[in-house]
N, C-alpha and C. Protein backbone atom coordinates (compact mmCIF):
# COMPACT_ATOMS: atom_id res chain seq x y z
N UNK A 1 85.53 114.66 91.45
CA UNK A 1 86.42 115.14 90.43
C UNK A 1 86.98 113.95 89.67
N UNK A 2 87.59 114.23 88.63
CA UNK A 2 87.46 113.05 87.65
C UNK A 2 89.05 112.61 87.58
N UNK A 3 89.43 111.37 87.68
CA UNK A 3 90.83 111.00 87.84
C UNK A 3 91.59 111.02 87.08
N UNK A 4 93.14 111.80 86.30
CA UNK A 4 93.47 111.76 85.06
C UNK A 4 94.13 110.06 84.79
N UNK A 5 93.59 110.20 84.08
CA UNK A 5 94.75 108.95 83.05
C UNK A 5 96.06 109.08 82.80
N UNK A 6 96.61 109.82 83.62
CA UNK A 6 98.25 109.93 82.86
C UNK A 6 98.67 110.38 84.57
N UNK A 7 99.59 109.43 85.00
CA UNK A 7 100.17 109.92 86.54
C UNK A 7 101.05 110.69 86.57
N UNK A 8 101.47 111.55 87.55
CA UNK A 8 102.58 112.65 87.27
C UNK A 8 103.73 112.80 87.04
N UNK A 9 104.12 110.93 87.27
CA UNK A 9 105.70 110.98 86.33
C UNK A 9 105.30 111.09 84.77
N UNK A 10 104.53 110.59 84.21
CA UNK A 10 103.94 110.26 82.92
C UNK A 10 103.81 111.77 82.46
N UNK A 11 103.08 112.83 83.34
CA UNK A 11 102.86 113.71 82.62
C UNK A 11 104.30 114.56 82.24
N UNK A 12 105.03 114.36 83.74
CA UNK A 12 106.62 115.37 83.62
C UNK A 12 107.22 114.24 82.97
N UNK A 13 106.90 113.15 82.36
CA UNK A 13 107.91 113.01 80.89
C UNK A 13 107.48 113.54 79.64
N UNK A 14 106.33 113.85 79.62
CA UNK A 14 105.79 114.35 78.67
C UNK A 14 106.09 115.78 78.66
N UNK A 15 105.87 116.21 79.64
CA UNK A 15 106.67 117.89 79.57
C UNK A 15 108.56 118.00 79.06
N UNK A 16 109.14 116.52 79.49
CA UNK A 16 110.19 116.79 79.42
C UNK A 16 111.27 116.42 77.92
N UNK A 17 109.77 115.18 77.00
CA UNK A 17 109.82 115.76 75.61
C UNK A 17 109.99 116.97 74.90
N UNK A 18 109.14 117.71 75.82
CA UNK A 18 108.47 118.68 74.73
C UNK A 18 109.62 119.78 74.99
N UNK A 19 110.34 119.43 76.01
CA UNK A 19 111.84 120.62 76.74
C UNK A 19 112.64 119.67 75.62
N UNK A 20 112.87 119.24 75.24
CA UNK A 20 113.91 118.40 74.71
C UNK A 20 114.16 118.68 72.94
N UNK A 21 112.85 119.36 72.71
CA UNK A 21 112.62 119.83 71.19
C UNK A 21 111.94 119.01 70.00
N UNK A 22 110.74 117.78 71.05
CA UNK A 22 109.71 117.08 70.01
C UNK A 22 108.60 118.68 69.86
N UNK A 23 108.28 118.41 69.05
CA UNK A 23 107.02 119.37 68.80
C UNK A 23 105.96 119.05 69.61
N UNK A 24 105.08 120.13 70.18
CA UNK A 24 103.61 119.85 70.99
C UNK A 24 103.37 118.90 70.36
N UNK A 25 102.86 119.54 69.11
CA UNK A 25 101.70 118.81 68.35
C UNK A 25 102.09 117.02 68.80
N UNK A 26 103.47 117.16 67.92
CA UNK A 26 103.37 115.81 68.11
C UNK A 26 103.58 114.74 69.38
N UNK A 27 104.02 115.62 70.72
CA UNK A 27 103.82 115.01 72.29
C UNK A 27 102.39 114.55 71.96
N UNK A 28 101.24 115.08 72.09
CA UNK A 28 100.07 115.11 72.30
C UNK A 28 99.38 114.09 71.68
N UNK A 29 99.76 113.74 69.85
CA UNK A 29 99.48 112.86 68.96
C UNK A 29 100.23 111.65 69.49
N UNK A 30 101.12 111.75 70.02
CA UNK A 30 102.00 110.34 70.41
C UNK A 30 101.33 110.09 72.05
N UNK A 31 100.80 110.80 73.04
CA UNK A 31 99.85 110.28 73.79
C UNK A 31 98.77 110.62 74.11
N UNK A 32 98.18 110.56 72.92
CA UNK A 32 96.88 111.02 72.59
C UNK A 32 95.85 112.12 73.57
N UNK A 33 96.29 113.29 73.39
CA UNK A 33 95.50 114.46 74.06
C UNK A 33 95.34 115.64 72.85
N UNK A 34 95.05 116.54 74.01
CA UNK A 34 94.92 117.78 73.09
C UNK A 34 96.07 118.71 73.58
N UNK A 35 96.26 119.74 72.77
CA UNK A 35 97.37 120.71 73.14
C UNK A 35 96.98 121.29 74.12
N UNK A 36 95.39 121.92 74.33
CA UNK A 36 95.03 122.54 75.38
C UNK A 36 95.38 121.56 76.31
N UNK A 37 95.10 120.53 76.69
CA UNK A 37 95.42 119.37 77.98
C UNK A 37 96.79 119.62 78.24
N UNK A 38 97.92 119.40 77.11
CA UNK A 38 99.13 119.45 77.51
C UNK A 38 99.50 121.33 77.91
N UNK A 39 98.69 121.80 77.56
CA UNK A 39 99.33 123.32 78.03
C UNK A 39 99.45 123.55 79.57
N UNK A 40 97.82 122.80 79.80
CA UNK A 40 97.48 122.86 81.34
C UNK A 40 98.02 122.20 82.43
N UNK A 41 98.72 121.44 81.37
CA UNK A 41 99.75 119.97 82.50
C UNK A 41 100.72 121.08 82.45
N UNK A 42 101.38 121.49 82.04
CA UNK A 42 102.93 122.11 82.03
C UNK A 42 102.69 123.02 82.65
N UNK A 43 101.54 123.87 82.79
CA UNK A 43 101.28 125.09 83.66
C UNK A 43 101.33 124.57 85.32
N UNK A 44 100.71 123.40 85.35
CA UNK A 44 100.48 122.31 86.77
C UNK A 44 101.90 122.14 87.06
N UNK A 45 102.58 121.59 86.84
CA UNK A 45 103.88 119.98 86.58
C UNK A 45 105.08 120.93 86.16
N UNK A 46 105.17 122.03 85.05
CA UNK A 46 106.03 122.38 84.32
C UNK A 46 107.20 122.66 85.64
N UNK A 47 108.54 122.30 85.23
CA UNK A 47 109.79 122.61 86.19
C UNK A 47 109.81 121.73 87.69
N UNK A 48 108.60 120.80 87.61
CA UNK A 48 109.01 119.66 88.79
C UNK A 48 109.47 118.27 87.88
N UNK A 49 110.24 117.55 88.88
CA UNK A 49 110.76 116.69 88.84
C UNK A 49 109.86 115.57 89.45
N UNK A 50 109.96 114.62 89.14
CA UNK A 50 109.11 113.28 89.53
C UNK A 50 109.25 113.26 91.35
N UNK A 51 110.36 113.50 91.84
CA UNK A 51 110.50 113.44 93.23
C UNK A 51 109.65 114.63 93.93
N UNK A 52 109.58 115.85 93.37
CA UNK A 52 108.91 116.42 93.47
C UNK A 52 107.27 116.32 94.26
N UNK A 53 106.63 116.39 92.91
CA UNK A 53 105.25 115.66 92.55
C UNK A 53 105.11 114.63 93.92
N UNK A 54 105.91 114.06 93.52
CA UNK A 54 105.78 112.39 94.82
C UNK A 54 105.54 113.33 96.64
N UNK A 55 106.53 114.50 96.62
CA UNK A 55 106.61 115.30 97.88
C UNK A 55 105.72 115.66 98.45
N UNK A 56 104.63 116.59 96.59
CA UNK A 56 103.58 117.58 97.21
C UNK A 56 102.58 116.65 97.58
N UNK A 57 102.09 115.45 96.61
CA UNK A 57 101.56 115.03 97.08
C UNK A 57 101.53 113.86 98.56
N UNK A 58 102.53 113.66 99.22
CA UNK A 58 102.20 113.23 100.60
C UNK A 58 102.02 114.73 101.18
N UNK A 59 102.62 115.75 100.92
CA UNK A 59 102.32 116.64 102.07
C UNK A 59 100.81 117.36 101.77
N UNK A 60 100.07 116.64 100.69
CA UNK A 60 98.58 116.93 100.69
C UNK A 60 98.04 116.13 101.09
N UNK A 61 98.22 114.91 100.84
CA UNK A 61 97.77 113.71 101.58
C UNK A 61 97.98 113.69 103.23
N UNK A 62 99.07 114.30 104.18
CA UNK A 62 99.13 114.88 105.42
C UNK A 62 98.54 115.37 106.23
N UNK A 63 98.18 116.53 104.87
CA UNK A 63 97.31 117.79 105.39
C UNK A 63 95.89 117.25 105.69
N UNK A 64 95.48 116.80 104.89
CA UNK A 64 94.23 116.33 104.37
C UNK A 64 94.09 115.08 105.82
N UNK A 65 95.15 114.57 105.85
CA UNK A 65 94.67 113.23 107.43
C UNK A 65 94.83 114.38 108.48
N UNK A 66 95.57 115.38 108.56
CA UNK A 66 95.33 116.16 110.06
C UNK A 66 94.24 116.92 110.02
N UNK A 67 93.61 117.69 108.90
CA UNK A 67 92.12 118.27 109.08
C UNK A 67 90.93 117.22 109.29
N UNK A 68 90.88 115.76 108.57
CA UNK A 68 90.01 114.69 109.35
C UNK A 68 90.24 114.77 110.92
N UNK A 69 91.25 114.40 110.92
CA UNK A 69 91.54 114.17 112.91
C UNK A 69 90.98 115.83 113.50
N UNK A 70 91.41 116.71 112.97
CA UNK A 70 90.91 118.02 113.57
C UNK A 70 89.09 117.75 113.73
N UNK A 71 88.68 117.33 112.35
CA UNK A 71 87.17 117.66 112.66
C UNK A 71 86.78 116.49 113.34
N UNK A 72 87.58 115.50 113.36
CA UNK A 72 86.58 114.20 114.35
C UNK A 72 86.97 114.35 116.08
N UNK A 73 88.33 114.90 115.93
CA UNK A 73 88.31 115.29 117.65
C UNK A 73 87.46 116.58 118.19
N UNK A 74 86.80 117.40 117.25
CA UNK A 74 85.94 118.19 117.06
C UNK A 74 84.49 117.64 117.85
N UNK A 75 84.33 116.76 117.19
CA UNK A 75 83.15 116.31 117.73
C UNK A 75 83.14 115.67 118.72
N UNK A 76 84.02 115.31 119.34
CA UNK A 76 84.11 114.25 120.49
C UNK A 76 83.61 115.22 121.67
């Protein structure tokens, strides 16, 4: 899967322009995407906070080291 260019504080400031009353259009023109991109970030991201984001992802990163250990003590 392909890595975005914009990390998830980056994107929830960009969502938090666009709460603030810049226009899409011009979020998107000022860091260069498309509106569809920014629709799909705010649908992702929209109403988290940077601390957030930082949360889900260790507790995916967690998950993800206890199902390795599940399948390698699996095989033992």
């Amino acid at each position: 899967m392909r890595k975005s260019r914009f990390t998830e504080a980056h994107i929830i400031g960009m969502i938090k322009e666009q709460e603030a009353g810049l226009p899409t259009v011009e979020v998107c023109r000022k860091h260069g995407l498309s509106t569809a991109t920014f629709y799909k970030m705010r649908a992702k991201y929209g109403g988290l906070e940077v601390s957030d984001a930082r949360r889900l992802r260790l507790l995916a990163d967690s998950m993800l080291d206890n199902a390795i250990l599940k399948d390698l003590l699996g095989k033992v």
